[in-house]
N, C-alpha and C. Protein backbone atom coordinates (compact mmCIF):
# COMPACT_ATOMS: atom_id res chain seq x y z
N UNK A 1 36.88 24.89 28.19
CA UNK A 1 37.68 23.74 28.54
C UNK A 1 37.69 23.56 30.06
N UNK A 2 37.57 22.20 30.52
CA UNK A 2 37.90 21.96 32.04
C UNK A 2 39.17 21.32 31.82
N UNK A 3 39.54 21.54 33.41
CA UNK A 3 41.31 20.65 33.24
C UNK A 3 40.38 20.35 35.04
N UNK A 4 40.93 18.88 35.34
CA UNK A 4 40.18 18.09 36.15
C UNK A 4 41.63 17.32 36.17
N UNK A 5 42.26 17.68 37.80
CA UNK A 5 43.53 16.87 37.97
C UNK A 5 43.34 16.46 39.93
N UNK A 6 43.30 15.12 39.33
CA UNK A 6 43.25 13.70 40.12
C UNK A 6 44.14 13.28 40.82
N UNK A 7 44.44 13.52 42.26
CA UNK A 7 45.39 13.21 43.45
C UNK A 7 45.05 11.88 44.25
N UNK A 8 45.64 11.20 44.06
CA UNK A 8 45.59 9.97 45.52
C UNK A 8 46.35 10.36 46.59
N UNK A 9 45.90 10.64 48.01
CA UNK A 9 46.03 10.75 49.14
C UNK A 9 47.77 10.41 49.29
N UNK A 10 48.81 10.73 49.98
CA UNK A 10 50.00 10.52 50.16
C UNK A 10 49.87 8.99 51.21
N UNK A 11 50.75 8.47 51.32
CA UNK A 11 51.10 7.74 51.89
C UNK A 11 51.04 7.25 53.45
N UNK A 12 50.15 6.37 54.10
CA UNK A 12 49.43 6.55 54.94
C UNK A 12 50.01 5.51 56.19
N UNK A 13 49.51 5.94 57.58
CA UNK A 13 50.23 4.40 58.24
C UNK A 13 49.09 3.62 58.50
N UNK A 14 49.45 2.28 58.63
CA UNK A 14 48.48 1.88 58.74
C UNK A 14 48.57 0.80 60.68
N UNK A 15 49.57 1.57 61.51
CA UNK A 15 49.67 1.53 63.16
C UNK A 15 48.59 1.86 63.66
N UNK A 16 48.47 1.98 65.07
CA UNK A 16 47.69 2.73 65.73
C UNK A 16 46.29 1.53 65.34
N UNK A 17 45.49 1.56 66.12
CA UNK A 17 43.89 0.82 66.35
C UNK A 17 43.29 2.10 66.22
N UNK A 18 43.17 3.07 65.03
CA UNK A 18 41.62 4.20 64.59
C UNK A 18 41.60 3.80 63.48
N UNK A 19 39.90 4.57 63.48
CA UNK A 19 39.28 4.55 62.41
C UNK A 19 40.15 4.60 61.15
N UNK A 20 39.58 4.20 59.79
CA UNK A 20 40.30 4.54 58.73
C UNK A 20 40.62 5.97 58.34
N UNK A 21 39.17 6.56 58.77
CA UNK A 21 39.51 8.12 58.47
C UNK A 21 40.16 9.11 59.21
N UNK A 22 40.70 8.36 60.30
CA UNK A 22 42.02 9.14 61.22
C UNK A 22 43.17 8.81 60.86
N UNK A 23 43.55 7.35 59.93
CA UNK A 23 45.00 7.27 59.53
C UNK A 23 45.37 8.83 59.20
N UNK A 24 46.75 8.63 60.03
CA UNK A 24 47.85 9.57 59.29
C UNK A 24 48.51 9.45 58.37
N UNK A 25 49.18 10.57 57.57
CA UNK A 25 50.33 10.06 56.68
C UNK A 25 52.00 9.96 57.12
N UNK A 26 52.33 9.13 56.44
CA UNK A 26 53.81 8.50 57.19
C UNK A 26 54.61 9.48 56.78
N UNK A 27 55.72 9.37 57.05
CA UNK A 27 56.86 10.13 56.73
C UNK A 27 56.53 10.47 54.93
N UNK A 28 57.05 9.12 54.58
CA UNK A 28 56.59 9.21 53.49
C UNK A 28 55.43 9.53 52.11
N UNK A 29 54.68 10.12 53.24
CA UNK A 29 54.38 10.67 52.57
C UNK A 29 53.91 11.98 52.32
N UNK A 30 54.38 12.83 53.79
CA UNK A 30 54.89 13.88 53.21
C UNK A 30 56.14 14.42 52.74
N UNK A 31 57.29 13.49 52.41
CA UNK A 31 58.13 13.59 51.86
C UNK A 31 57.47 13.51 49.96
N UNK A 32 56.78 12.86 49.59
CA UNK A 32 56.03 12.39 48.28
C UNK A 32 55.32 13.81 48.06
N UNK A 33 54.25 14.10 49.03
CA UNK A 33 53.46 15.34 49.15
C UNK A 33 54.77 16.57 48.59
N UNK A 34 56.12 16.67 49.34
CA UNK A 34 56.60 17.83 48.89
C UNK A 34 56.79 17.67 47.49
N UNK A 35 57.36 16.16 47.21
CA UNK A 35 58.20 16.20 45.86
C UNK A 35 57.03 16.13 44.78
N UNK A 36 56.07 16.01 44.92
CA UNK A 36 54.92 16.14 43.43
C UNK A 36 54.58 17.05 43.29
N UNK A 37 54.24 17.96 44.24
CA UNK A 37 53.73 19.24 44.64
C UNK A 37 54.88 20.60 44.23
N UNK A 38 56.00 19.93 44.45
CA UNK A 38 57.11 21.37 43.99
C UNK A 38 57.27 20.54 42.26
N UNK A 39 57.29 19.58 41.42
CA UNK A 39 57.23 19.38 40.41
C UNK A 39 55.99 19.58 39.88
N UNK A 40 55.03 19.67 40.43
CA UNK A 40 53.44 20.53 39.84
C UNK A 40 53.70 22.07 39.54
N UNK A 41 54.46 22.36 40.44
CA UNK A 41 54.63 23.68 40.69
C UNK A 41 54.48 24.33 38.63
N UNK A 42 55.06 24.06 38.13
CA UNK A 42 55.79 24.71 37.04
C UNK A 42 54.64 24.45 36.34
N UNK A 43 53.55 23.38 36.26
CA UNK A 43 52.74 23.11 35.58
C UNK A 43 51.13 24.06 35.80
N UNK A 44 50.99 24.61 37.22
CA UNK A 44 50.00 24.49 37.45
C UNK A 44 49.37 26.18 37.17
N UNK A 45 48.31 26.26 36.94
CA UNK A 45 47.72 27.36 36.46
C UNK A 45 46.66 27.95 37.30
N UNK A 46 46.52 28.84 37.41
CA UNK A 46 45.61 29.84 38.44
C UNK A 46 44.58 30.18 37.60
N UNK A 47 43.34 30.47 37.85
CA UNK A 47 42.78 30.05 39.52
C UNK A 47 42.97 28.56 39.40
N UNK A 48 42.75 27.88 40.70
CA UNK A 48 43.03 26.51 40.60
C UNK A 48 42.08 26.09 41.90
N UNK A 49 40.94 25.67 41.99
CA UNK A 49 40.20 25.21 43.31
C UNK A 49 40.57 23.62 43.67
N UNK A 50 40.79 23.66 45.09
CA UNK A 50 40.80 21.97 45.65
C UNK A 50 39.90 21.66 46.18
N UNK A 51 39.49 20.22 46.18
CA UNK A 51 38.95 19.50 46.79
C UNK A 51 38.98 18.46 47.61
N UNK A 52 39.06 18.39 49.44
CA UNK A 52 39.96 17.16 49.44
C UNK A 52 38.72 16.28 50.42
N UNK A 53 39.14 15.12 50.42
CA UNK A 53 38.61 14.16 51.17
C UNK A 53 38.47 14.50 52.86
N UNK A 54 37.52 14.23 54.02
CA UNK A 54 38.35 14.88 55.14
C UNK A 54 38.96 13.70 55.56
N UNK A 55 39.00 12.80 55.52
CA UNK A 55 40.17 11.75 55.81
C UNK A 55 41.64 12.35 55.62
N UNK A 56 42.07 12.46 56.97
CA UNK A 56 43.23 12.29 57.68
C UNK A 56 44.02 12.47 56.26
N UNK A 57 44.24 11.30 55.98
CA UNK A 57 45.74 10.70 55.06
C UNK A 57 45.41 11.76 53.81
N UNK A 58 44.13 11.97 53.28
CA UNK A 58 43.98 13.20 52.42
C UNK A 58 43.76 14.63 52.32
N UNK A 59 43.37 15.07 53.48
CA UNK A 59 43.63 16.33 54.07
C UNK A 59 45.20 17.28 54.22
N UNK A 60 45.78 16.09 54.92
CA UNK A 60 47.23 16.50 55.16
C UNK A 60 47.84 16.62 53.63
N UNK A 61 47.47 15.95 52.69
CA UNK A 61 47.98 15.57 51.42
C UNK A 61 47.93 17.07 50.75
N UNK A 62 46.37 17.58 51.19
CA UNK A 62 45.72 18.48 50.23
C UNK A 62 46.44 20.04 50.79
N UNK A 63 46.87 20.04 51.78
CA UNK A 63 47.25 20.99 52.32
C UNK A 63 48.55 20.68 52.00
N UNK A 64 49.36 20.08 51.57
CA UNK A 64 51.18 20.11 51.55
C UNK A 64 50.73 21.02 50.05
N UNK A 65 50.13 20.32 49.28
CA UNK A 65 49.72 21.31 47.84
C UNK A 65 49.13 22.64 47.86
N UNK A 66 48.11 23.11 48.90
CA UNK A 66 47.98 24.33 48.84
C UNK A 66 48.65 25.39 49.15
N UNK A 67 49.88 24.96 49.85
CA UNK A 67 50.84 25.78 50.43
C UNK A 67 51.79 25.69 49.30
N UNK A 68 52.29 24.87 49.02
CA UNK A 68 53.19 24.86 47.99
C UNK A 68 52.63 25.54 46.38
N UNK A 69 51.34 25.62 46.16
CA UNK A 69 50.78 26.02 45.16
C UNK A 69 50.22 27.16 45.12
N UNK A 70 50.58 27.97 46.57
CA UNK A 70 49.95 29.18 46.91
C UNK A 70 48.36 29.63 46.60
N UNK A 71 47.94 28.32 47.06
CA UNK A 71 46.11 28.37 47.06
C UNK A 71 45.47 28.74 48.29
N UNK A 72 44.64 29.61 47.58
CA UNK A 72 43.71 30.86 48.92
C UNK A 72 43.01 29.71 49.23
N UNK A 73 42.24 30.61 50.64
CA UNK A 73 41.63 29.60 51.65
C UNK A 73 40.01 29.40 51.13
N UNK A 74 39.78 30.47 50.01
CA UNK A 74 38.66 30.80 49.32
C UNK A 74 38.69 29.15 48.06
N UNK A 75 39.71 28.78 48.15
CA UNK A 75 39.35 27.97 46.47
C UNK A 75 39.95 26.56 47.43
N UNK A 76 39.97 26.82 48.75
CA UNK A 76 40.54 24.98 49.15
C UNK A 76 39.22 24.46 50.11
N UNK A 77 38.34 23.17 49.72
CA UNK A 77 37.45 23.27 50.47
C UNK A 77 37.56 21.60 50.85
N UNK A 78 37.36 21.25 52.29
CA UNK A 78 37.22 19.41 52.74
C UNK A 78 35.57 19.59 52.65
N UNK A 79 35.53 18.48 51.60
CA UNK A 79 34.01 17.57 51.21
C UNK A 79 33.97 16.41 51.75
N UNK A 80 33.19 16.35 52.63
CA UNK A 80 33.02 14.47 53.42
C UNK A 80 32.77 13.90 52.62
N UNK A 81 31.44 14.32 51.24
CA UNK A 81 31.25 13.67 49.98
C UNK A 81 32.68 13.03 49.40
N UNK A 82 33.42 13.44 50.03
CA UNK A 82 34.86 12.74 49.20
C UNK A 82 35.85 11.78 49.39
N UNK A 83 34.76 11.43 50.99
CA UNK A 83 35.42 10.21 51.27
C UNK A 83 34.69 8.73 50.58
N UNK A 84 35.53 8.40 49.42
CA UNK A 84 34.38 7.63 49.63
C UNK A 84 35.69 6.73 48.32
N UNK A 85 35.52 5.02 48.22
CA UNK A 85 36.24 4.65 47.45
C UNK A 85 35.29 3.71 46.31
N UNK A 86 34.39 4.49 45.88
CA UNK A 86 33.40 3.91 44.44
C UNK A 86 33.83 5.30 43.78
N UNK A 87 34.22 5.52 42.41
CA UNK A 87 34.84 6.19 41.11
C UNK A 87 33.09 6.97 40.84
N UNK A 88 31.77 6.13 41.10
CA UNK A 88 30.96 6.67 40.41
C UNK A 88 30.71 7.77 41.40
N UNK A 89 30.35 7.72 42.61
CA UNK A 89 30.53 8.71 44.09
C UNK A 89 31.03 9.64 43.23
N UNK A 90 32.74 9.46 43.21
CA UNK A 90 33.52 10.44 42.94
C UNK A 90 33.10 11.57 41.71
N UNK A 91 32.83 10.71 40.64
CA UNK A 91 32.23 11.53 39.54
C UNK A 91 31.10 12.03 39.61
N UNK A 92 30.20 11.85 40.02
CA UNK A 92 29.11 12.19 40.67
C UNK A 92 29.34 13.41 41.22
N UNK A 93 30.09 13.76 42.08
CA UNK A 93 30.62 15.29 42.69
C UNK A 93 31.48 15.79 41.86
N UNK A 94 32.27 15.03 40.93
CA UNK A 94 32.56 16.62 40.21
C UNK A 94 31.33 16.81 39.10
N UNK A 95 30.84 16.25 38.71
CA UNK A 95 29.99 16.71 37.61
C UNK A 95 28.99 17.80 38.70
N UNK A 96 29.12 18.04 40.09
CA UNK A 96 28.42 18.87 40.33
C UNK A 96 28.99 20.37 40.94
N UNK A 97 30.26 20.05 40.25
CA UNK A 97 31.14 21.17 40.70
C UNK A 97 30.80 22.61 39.64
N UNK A 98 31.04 23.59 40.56
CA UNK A 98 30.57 24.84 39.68
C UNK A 98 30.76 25.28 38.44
N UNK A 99 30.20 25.56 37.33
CA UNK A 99 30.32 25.43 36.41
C UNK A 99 31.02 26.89 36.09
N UNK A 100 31.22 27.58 36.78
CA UNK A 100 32.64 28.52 36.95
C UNK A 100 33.76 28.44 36.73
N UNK A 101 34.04 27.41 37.37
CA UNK A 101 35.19 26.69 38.03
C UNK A 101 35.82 25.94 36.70
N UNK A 102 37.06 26.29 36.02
CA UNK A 102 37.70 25.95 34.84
C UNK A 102 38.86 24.19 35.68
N UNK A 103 39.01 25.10 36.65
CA UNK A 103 40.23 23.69 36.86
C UNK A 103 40.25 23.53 38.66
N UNK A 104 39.85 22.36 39.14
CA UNK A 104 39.74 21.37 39.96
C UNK A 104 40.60 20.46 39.99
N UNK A 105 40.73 20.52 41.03
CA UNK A 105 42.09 19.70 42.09
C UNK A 105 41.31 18.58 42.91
N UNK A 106 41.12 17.31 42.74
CA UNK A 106 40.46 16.49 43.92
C UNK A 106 41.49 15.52 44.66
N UNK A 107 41.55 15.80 45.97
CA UNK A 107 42.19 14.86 46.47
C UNK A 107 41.53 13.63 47.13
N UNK A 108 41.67 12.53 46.83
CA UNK A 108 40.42 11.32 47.31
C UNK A 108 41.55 10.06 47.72
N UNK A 109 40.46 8.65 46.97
CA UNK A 109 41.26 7.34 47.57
C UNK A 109 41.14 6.60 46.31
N UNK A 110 41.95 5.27 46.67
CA UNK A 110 41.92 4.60 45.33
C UNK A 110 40.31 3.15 46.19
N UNK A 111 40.34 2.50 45.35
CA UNK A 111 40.69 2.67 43.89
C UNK A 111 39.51 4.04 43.26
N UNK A 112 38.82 4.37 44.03
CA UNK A 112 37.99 5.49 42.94
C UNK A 112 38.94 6.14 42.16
N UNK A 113 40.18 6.12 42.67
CA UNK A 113 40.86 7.14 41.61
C UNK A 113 41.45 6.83 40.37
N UNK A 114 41.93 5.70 40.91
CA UNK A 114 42.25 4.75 39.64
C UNK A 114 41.15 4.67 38.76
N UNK A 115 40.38 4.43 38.89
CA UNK A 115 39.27 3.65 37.89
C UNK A 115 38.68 5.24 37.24
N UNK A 116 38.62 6.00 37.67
CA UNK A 116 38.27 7.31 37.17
C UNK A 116 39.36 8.05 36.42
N UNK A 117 40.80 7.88 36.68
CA UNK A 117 41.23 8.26 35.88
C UNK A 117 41.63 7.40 35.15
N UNK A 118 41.19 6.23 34.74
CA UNK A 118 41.64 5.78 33.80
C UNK A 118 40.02 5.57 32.67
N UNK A 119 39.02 5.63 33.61
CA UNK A 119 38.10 5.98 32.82
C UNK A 119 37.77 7.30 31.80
N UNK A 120 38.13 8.38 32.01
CA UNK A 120 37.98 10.00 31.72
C UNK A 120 39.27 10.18 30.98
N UNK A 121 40.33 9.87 31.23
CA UNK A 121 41.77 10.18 30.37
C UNK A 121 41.71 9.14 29.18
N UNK A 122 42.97 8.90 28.52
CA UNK A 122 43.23 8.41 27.44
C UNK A 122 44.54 7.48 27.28
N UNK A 123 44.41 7.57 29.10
CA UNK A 123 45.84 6.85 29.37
C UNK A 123 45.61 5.73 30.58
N UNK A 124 46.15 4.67 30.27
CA UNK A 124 45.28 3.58 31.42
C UNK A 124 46.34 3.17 32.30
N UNK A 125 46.46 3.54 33.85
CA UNK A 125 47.50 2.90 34.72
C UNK A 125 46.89 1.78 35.81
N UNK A 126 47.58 0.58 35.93
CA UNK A 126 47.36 -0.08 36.88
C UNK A 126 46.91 -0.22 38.21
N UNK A 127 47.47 1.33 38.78
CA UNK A 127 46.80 1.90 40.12
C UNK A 127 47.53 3.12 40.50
N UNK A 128 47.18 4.04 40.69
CA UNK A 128 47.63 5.39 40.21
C UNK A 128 48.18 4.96 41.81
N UNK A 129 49.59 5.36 42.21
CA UNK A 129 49.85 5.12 43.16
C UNK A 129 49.75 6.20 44.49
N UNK A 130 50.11 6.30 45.67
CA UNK A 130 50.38 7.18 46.83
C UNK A 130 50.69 8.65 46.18
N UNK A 131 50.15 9.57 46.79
CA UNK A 131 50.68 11.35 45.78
C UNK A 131 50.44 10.84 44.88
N UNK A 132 50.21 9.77 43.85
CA UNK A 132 50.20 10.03 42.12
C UNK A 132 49.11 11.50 42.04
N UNK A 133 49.96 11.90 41.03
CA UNK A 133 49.12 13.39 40.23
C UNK A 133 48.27 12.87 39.02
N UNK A 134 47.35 13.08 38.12
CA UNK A 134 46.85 13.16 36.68
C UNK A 134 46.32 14.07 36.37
N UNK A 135 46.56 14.74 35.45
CA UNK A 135 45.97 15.81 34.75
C UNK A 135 45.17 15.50 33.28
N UNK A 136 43.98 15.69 33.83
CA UNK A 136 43.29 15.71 32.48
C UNK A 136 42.67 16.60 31.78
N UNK A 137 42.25 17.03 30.80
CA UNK A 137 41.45 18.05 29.61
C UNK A 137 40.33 17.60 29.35
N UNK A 138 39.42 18.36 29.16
CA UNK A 138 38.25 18.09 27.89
C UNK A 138 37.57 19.74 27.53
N UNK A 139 37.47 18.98 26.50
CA UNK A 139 36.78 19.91 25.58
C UNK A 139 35.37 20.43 25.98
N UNK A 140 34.89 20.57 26.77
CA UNK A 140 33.93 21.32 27.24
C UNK A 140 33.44 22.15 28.31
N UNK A 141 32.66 23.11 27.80
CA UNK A 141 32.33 24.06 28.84
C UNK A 141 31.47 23.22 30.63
N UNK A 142 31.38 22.13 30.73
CA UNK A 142 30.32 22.12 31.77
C UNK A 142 31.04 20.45 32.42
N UNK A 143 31.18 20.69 33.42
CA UNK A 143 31.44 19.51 34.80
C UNK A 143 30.67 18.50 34.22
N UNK A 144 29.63 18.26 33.84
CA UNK A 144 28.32 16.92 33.89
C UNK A 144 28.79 16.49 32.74
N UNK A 145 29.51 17.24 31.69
CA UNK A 145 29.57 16.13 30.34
C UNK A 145 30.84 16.15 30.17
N UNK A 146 31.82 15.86 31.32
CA UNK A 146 33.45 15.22 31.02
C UNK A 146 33.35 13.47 30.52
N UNK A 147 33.84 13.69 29.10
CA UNK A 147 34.09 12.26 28.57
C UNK A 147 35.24 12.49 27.30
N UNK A 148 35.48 11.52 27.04
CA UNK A 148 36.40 11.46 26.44
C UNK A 148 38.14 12.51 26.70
N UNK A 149 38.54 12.83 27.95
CA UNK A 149 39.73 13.24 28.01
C UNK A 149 40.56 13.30 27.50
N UNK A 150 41.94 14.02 27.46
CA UNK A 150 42.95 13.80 27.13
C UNK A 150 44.02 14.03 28.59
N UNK A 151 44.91 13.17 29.05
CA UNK A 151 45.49 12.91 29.58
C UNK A 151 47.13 13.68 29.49
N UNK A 152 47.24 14.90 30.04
CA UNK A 152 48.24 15.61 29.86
C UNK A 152 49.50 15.32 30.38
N UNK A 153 49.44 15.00 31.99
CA UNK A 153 50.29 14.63 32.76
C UNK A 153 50.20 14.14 33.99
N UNK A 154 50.86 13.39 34.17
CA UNK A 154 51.13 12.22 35.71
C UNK A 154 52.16 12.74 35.99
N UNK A 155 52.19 12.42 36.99
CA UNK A 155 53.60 13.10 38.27
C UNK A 155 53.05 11.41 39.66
N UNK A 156 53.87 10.90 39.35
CA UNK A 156 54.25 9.60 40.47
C UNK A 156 55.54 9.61 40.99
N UNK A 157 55.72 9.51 42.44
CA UNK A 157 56.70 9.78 43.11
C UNK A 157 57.69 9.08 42.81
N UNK A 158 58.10 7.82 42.33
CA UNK A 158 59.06 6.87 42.05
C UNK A 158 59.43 7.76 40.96
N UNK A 159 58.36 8.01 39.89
CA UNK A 159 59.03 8.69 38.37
C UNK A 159 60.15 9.93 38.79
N UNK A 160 60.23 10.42 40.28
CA UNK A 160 60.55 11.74 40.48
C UNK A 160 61.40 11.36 41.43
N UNK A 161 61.50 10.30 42.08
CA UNK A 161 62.83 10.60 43.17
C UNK A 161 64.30 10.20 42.36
């Protein structure tokens, strides 16, 4: 079984004249970052590898979770491959994720994220929002043939404040 759980970047500003991939995240959203991340807490299962975007607004995101999730520096890795906002990109890198590796953490952007998790799960949301969490399942041994999911759990910050 893989479990393949899908993060959108926390909450970002959009001040300042830089690049997109230097936005920071606002208050809000590491306030969001704590509160999904300590309600993951209870859910989440070891080993657990991340993956985050190196964009700014998802980096900071990916790190409020590894601390809070007590993830070694061995299983948290920034993929530039992960900046990127096309869903097929995105899938594209996990289907090339190690076939070791039972459960993956990606932190990215929308809409790739949206459209991927609503493609792979069994549950369809409008736009997975800022911190939104998804957790998905499938039934098989290998990264390249995730289809048909099952959709365990979302964690969205509104559902939680």
């Amino acid at each position: 079984m893989k479990r393949l759980i899908l993060v959108r970047h926390g909450k970002s500003s959009w001040g300042n004249n830089i690049e997109d991939e230097q936005r920071p995240l606002k208050k809000r959203g590491y306030r969001d970052g704590e509160l999904v991340s300590t309600a993951f807490e209870e859910f989440v299962e070891h080993p657990l590898v991340i993956w985050s975007s190196p964009a700014v607004r998802a980096h900071e995101t990916a790190k409020i979770f590894k601390v809070k999730l007590n993830i070694k520096d061995e299983n948290f890795f920034v993929k530039p491959s992960l900046y990127t906002f096309n869903s097929r990109d995105l899938f594209s890198q996990i289907q090339h994720c190690d076939p070791e590796i039972e459960k993956l953490m990606v932190f990215g952007h929308n809409p790739a994220m949206t459209v991927l998790v609503n493609d792979l799960g069994d549950k369809t949301f409008v736009s997975v929002p800022t911190t939104g969490l998804t957790v998905i399942d499938f039934k098989t041994n290998s990264w390249k043939d995730l289809k048909d999911g099952k959709t365990i759990l979302n964690l969205f910050p509104k559902n939680l404040r």
